[in-house]
N, C-alpha and C. Protein backbone atom coordinates (compact mmCIF):
# COMPACT_ATOMS: atom_id res chain seq x y z
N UNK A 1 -58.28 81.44 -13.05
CA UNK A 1 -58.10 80.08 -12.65
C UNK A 1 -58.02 80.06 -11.13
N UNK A 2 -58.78 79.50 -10.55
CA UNK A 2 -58.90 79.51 -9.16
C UNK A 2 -57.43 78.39 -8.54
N UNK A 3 -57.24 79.05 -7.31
CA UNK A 3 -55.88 78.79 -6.54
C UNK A 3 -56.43 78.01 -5.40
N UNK A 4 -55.66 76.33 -5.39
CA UNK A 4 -56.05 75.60 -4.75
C UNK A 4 -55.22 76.18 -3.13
N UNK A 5 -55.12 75.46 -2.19
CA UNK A 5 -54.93 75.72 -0.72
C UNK A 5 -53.36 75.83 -0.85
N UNK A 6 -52.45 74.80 -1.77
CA UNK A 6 -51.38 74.81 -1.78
C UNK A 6 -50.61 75.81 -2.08
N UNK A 7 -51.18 76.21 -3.37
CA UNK A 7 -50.68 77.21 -4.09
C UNK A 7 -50.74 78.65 -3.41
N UNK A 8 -52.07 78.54 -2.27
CA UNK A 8 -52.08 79.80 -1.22
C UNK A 8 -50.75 79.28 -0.06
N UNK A 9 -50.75 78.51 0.29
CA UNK A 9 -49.87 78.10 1.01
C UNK A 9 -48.49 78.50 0.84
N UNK A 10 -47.74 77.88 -0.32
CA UNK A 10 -46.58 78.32 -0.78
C UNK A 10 -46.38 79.47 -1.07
N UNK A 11 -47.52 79.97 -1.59
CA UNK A 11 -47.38 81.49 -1.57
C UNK A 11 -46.96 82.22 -0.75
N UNK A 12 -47.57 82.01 0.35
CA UNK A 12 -47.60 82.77 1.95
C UNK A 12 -45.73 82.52 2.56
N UNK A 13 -45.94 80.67 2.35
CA UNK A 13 -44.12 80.78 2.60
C UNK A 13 -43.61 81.03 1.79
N UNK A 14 -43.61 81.64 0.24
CA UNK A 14 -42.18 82.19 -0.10
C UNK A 14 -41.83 83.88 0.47
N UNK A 15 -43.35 84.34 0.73
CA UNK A 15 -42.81 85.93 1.11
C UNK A 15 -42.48 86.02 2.20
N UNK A 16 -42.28 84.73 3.72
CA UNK A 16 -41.62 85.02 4.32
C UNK A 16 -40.19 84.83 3.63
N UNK A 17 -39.83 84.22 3.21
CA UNK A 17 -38.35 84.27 2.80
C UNK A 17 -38.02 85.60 2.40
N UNK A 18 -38.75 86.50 1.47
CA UNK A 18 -38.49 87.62 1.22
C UNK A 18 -38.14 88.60 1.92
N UNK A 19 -38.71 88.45 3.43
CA UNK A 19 -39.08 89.44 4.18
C UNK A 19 -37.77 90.14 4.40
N UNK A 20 -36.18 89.09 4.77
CA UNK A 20 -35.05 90.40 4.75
C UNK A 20 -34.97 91.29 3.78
N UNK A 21 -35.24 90.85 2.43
CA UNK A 21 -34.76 91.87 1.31
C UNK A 21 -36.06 92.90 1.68
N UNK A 22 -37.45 93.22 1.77
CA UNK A 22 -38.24 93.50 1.99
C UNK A 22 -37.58 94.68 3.15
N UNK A 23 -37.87 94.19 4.22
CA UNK A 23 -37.06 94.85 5.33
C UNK A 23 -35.56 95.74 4.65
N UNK A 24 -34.91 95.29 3.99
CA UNK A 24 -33.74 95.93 3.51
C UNK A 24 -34.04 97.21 3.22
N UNK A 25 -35.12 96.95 2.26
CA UNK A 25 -35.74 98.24 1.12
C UNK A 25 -36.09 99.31 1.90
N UNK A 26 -37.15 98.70 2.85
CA UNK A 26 -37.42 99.62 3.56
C UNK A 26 -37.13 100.66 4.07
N UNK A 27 -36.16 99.93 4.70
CA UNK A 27 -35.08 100.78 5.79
C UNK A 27 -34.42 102.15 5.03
N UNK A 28 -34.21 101.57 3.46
CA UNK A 28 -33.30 102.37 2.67
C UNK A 28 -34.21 103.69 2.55
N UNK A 29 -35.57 103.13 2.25
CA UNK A 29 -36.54 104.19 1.97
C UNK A 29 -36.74 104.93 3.13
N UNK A 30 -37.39 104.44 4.22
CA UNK A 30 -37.63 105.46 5.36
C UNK A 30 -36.98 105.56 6.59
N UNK A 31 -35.65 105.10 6.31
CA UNK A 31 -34.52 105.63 6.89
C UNK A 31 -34.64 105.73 9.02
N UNK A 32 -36.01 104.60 9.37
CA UNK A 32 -35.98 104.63 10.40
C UNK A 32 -36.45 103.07 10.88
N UNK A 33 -36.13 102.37 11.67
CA UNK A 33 -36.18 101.14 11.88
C UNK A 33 -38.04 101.22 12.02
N UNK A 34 -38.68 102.12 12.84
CA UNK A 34 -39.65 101.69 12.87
C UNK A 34 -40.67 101.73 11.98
N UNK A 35 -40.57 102.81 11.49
CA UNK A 35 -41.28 103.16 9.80
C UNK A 35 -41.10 102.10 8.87
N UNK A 36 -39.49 101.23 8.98
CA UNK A 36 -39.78 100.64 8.14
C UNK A 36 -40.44 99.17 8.44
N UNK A 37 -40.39 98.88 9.80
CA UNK A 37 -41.09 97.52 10.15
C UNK A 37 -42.29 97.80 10.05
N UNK A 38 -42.89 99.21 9.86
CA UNK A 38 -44.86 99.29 9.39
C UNK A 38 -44.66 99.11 8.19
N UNK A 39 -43.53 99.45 7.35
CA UNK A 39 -44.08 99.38 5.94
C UNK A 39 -44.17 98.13 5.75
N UNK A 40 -42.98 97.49 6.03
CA UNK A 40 -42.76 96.14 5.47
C UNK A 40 -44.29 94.74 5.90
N UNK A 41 -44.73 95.58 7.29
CA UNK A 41 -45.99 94.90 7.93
C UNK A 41 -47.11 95.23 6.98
N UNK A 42 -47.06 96.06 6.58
CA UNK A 42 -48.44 96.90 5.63
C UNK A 42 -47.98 96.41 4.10
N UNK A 43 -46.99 95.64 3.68
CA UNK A 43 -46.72 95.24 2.73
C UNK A 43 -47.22 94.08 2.37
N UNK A 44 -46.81 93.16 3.35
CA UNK A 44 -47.34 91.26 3.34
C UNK A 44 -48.53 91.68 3.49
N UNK A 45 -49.35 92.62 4.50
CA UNK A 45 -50.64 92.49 5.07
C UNK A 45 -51.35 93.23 2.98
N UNK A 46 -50.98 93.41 2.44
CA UNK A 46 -51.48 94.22 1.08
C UNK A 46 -51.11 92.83 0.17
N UNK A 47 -49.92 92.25 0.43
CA UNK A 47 -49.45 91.26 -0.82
C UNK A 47 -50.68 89.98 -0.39
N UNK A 48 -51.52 89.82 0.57
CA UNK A 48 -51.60 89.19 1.35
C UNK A 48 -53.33 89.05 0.50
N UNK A 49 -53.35 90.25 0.48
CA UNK A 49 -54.85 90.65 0.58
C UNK A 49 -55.40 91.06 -1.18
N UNK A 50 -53.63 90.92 -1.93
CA UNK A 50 -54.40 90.80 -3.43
C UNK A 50 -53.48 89.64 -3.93
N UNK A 51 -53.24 88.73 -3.38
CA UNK A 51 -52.40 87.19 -3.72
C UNK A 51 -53.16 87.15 -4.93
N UNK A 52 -54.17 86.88 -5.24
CA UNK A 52 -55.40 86.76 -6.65
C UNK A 52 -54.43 87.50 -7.68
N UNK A 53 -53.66 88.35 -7.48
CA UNK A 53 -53.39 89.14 -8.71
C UNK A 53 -51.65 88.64 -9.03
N UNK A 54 -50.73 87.68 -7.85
CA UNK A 54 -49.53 87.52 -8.33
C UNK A 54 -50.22 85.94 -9.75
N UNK A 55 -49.10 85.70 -9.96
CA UNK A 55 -49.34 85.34 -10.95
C UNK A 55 -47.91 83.61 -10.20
N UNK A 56 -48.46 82.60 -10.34
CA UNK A 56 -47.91 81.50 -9.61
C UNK A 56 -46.41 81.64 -10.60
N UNK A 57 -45.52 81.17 -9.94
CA UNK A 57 -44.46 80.81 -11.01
C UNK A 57 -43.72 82.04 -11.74
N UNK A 58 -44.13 82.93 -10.77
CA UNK A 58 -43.38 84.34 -11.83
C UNK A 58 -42.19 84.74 -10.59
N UNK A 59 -41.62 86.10 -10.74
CA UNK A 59 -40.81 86.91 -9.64
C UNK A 59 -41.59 86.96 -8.80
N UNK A 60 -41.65 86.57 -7.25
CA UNK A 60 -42.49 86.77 -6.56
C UNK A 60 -41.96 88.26 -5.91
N UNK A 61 -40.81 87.79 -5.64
CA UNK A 61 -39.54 88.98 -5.17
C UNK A 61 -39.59 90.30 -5.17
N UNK A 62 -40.03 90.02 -7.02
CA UNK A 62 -40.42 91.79 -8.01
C UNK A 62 -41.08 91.80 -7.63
N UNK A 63 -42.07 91.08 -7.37
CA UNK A 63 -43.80 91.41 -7.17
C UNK A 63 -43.98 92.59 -5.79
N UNK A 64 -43.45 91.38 -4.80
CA UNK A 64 -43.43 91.97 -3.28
C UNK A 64 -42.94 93.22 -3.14
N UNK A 65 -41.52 93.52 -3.93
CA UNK A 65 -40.88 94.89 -3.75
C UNK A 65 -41.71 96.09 -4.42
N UNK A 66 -42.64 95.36 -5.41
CA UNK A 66 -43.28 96.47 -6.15
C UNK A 66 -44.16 96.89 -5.24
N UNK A 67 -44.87 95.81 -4.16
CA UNK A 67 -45.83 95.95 -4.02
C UNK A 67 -45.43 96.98 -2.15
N UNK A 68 -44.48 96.75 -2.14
CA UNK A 68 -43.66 97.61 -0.96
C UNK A 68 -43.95 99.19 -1.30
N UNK A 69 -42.89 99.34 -2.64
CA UNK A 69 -42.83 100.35 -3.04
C UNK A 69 -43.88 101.42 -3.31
N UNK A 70 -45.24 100.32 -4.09
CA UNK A 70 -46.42 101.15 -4.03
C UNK A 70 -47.24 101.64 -2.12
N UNK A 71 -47.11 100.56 -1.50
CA UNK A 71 -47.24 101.26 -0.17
C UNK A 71 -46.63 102.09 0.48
N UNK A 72 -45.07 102.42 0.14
CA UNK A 72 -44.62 103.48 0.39
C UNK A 72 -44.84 104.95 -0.30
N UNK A 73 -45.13 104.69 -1.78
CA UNK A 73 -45.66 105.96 -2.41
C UNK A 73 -46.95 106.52 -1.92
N UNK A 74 -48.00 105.79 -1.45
CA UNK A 74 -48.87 105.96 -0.80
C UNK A 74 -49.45 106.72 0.73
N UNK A 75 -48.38 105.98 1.30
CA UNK A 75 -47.73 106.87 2.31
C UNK A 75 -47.40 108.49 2.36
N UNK A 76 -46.54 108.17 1.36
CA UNK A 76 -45.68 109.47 1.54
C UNK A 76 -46.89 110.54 0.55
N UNK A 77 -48.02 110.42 -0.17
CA UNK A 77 -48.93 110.79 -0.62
C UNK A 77 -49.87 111.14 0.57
N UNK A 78 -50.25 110.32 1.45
CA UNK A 78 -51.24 110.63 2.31
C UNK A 78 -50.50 111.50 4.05
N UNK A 79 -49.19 111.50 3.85
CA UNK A 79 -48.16 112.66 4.83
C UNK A 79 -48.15 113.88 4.23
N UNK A 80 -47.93 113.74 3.04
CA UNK A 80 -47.90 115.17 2.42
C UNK A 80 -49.73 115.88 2.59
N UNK A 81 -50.60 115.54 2.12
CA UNK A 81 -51.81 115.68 2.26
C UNK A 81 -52.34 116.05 3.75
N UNK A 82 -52.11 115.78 4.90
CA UNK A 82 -52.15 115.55 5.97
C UNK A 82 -51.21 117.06 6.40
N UNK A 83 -50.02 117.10 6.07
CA UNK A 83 -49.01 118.19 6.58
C UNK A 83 -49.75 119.55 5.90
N UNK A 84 -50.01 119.30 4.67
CA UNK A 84 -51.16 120.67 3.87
C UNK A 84 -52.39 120.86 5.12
N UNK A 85 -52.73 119.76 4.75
CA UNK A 85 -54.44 119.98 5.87
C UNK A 85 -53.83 120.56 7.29
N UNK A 86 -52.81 120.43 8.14
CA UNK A 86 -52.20 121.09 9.40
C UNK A 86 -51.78 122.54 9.22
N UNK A 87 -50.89 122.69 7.79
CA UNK A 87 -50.65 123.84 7.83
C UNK A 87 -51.97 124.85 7.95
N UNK A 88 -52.73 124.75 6.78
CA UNK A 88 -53.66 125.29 6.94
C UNK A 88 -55.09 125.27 8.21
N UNK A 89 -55.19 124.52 9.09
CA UNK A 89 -55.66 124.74 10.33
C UNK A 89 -55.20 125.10 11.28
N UNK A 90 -52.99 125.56 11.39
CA UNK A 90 -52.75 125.82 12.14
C UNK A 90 -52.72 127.70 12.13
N UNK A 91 -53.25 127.74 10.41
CA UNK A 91 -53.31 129.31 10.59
C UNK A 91 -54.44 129.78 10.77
N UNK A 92 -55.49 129.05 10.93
CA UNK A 92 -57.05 129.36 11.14
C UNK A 92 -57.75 127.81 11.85
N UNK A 93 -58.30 127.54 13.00
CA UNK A 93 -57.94 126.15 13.10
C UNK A 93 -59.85 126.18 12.54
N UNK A 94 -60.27 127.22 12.17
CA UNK A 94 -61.98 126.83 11.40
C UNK A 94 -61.73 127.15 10.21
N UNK A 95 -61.01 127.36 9.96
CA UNK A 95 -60.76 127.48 8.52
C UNK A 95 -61.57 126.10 7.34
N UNK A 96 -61.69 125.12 7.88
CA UNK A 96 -62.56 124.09 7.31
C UNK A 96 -64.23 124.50 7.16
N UNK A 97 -64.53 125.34 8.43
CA UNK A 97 -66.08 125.74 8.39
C UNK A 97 -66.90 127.14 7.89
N UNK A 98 -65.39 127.83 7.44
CA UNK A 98 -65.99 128.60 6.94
C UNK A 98 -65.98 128.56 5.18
N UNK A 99 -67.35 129.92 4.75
CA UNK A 99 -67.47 129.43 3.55
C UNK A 99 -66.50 129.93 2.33
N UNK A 100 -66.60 129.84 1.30
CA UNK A 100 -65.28 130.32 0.49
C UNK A 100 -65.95 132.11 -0.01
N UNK A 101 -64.76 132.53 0.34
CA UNK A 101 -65.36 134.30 0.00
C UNK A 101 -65.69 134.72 -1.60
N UNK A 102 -66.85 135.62 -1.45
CA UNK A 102 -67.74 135.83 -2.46
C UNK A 102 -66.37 136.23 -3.38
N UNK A 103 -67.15 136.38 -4.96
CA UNK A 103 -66.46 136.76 -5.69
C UNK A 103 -65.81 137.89 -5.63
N UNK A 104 -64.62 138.56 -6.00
CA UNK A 104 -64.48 140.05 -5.76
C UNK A 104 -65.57 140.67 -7.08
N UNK A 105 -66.20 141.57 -6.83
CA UNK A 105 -67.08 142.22 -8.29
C UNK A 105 -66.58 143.60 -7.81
N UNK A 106 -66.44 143.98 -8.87
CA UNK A 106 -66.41 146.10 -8.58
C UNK A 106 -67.88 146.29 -8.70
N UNK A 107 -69.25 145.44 -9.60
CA UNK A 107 -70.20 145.66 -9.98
C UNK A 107 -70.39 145.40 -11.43
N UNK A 108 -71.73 145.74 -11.13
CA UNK A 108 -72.20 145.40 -12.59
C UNK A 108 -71.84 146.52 -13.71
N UNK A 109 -71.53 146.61 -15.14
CA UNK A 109 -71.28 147.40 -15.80
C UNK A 109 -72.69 148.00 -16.00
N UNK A 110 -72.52 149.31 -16.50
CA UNK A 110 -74.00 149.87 -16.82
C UNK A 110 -74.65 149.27 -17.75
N UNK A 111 -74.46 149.03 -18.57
CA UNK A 111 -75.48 148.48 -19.36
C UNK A 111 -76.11 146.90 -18.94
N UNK A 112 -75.17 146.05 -18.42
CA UNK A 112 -76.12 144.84 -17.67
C UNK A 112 -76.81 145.91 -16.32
N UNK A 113 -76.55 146.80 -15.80
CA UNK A 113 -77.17 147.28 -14.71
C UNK A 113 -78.32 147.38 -15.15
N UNK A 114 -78.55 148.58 -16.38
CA UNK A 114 -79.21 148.94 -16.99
C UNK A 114 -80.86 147.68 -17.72
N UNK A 115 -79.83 146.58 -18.35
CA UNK A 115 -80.85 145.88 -18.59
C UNK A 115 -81.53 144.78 -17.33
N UNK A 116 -81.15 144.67 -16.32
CA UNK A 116 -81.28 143.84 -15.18
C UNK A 116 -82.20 144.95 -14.47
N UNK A 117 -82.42 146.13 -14.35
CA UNK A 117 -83.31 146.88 -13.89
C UNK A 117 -84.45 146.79 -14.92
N UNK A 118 -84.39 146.68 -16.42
CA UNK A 118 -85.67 146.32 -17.08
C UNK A 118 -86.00 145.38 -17.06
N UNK A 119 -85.58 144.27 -16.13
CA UNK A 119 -86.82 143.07 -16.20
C UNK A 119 -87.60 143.67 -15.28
N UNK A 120 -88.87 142.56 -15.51
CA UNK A 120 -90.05 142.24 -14.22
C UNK A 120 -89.33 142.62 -13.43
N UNK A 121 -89.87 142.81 -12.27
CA UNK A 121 -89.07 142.56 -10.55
C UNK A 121 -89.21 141.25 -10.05
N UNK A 122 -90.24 140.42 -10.39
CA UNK A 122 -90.14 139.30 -10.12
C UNK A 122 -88.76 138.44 -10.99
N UNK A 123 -88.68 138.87 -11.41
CA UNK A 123 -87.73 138.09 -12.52
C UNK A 123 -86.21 138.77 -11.98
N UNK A 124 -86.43 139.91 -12.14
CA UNK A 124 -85.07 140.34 -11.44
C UNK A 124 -85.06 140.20 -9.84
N UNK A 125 -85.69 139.80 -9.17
CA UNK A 125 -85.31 140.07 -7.78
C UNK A 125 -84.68 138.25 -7.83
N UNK A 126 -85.36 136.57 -8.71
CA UNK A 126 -84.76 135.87 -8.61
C UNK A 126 -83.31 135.88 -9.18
N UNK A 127 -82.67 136.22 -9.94
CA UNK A 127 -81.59 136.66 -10.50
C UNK A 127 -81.01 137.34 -10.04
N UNK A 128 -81.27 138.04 -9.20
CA UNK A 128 -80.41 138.96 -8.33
C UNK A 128 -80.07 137.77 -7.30
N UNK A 129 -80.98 137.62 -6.26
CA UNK A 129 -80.87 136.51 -5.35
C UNK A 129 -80.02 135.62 -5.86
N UNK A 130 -80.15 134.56 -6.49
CA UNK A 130 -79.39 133.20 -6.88
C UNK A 130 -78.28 133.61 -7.50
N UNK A 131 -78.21 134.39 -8.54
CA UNK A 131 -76.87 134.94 -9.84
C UNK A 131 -75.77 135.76 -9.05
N UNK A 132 -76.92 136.89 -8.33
CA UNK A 132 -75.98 137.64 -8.13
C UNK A 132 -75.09 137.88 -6.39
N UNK A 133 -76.61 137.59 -5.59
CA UNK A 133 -76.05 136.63 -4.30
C UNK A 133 -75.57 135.79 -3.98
N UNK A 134 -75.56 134.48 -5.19
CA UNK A 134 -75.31 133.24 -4.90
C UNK A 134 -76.06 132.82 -3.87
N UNK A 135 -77.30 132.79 -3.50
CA UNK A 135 -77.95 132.39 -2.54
C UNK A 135 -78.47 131.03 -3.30
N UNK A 136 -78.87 130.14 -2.32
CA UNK A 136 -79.58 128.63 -3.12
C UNK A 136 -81.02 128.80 -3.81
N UNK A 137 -81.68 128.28 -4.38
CA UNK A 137 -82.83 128.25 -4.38
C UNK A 137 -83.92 128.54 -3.24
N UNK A 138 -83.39 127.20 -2.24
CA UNK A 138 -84.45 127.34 -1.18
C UNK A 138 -84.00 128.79 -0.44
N UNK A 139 -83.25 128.87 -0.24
CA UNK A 139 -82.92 130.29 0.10
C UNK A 139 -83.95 131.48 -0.69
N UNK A 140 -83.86 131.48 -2.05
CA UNK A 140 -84.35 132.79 -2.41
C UNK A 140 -86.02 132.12 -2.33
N UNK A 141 -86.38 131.24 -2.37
CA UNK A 141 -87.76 130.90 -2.36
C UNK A 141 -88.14 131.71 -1.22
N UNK A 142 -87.55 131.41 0.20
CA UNK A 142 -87.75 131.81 1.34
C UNK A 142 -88.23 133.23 1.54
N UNK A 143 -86.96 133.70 0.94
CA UNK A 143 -86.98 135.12 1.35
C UNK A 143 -88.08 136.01 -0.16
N UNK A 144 -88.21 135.27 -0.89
CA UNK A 144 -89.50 135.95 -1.77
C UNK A 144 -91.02 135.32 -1.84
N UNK A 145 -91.08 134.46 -0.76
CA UNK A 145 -92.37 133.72 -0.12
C UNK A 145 -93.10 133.48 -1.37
N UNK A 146 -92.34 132.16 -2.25
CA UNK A 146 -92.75 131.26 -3.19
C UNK A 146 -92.31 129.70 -3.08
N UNK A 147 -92.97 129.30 -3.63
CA UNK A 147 -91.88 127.87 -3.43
C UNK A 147 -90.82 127.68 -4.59
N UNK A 148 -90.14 126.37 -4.35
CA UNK A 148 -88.52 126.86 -5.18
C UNK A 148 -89.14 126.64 -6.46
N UNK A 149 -89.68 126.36 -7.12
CA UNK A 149 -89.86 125.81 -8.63
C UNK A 149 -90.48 126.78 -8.92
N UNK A 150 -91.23 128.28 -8.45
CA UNK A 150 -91.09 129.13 -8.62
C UNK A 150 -90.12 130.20 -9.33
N UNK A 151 -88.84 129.85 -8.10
CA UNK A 151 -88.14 130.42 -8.27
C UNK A 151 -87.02 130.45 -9.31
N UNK A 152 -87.36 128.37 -9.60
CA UNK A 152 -86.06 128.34 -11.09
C UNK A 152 -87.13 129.10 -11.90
N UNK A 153 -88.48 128.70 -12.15
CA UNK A 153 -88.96 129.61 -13.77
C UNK A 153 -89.03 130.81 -13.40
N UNK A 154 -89.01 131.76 -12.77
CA UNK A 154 -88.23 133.17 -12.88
C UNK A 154 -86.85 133.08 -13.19
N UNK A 155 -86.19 132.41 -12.44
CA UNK A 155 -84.79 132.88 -13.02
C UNK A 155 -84.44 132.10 -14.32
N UNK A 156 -85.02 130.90 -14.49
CA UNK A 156 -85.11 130.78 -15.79
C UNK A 156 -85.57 131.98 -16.89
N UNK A 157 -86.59 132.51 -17.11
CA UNK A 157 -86.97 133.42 -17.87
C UNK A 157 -86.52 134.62 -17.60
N UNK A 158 -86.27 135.23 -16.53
CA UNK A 158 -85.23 136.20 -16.11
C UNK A 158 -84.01 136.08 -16.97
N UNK A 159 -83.45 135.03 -16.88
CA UNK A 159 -81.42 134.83 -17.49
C UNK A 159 -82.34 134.95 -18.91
N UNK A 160 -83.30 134.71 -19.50
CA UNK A 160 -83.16 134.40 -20.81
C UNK A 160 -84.11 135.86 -21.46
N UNK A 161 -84.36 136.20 -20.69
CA UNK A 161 -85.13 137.94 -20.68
C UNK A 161 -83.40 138.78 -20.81
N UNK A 162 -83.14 138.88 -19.80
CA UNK A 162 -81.70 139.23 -19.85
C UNK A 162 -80.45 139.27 -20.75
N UNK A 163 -80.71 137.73 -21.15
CA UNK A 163 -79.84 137.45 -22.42
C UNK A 163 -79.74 138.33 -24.28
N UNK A 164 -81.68 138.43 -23.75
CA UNK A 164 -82.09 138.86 -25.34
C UNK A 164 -81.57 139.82 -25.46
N UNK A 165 -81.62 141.13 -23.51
CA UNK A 165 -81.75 142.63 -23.61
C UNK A 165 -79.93 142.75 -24.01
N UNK A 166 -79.08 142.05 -23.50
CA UNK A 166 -77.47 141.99 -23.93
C UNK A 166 -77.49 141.62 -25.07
N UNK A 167 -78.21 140.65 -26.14
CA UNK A 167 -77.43 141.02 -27.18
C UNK A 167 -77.34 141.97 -28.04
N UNK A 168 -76.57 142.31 -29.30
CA UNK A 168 -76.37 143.31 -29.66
C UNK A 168 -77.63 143.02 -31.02
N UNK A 169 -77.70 143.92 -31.22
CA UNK A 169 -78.69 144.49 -32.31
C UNK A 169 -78.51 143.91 -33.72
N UNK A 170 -79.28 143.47 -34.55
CA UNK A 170 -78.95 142.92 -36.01
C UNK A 170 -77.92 143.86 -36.81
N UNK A 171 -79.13 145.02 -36.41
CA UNK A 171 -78.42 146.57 -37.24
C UNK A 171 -77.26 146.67 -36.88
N UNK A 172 -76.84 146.45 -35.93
CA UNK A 172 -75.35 147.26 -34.91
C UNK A 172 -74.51 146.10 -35.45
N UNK A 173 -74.78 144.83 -35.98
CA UNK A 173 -73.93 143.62 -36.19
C UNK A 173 -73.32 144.07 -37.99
N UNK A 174 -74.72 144.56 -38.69
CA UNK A 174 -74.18 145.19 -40.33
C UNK A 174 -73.17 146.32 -39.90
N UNK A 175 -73.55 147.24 -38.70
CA UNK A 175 -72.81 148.12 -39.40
C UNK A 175 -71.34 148.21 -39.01
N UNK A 176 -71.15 146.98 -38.44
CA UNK A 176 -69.35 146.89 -37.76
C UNK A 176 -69.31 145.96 -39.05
C-alpha cells in the first residue's frame, strides 16, 4: 500500500523523538560518545532509507532500536573482518598476492606412477600438466604448442585411460 507524504512525514518526526533513547543505546553499546553519535547517525540514515518496510501504527521505538542494533552488529562484523585482514598483512604485507602453496604430495604411489607412465605421452604429458601441476589449460596448451580444446580432449581421455588402468580387475573383485 503506497505511503502518502504525510505518513512519510510523521514518520520522519516520530524518530526524531526517539533519538534520546536511540542515543542512550548506543552509548551503552559502544561505550564512546563518538561511536555512538555514528551509530545512532547511520541508524535514522538506514531507518530512513527502508521506511517502506516499518509498518504505520506499530512500535516505531522497537523498530528503530532493532534497526540500531542491526547496524551495530554489522559493524562490529565488518571490525572484526578488517582486524583479521591487518593481522594477516602485518605478517606478510603481500601476503594477498601471493598464490596459495601447492599441495604437500610425497608423490605418486607406484602403481598410479606405473599406470600414468602407460598412457600415450600425449595424454600423459596433459594430465601431468593440469592434474598434476595444476597448471590452467591455457597454460598447458602453451607449453605443448596446441590449442586449449586440445588439451581438455587429452586430458579428458587421459583421466579416463587412467581410470580404466586403476581399476581393479573383475577376477581380483571374485577372488576377495
Amino acid at each position: 500500500m503506497p505511503k502518502t507524504d504525510t505518513t512519510q512525514r510523521t514518520m520522519r518526526d516520530e524518530i526524531t523523538d526517539h533519538l534520546p533513547a536511540l542515543r542512550a543505546r548506543a552509548m551503552k553499546l559502544c561505550l564512546n560518545r563518538t561511536e555512538a553519535n555514528d551509530l545512532v547517525q547511520d541508524t535514522v540514515e538506514r531507518a530512513l532509507r527502508f521506511e517502506s518496510s516499518y509498518v504505520p501504527g506499530t512500535n516505531l521505538r522497537a523498530w528503530a532500536q532493532q534497526v540500531l542494533f542491526s547496524v551495530f552488529v554489522t559493524r562490529c562484523r565488518r571490525l572484526r573482518r578488517e582486524r583479521r585482514a591487518m593481522e594477516v598483512l602485518s605478517t606478510d604485507p603481500c601476503a594477498w598476492t601471493h598464490r596459495d602453496p601447492p599441495p604437500a604430495m610425497n608423490g605418486l604411489s607406484p602403481r598410479v606412477n606405473q599406470a600414468l607412465t602407460a598412457l600415450p605421452p600425449a595424454f600423459r604429458d596433459a594430465v601431468r600438466l593440469v592434474d598434476l601441476d595444476e597448471r590452467s589449460y591455457k597454460d598447458a596448451a602453451a607449453l605443448l604448442s596446441v590449442p586449449v580444446g586440445t588439451v581438455m580432449s587429452r586430458l579428458f581421455r587421459g583421466r579416463r585411460l587412467l581410470r580404466e588402468a586403476l581399476q581393479p580387475d573383475a577376477t581380483m573383485l571374485r577372488a576377495a
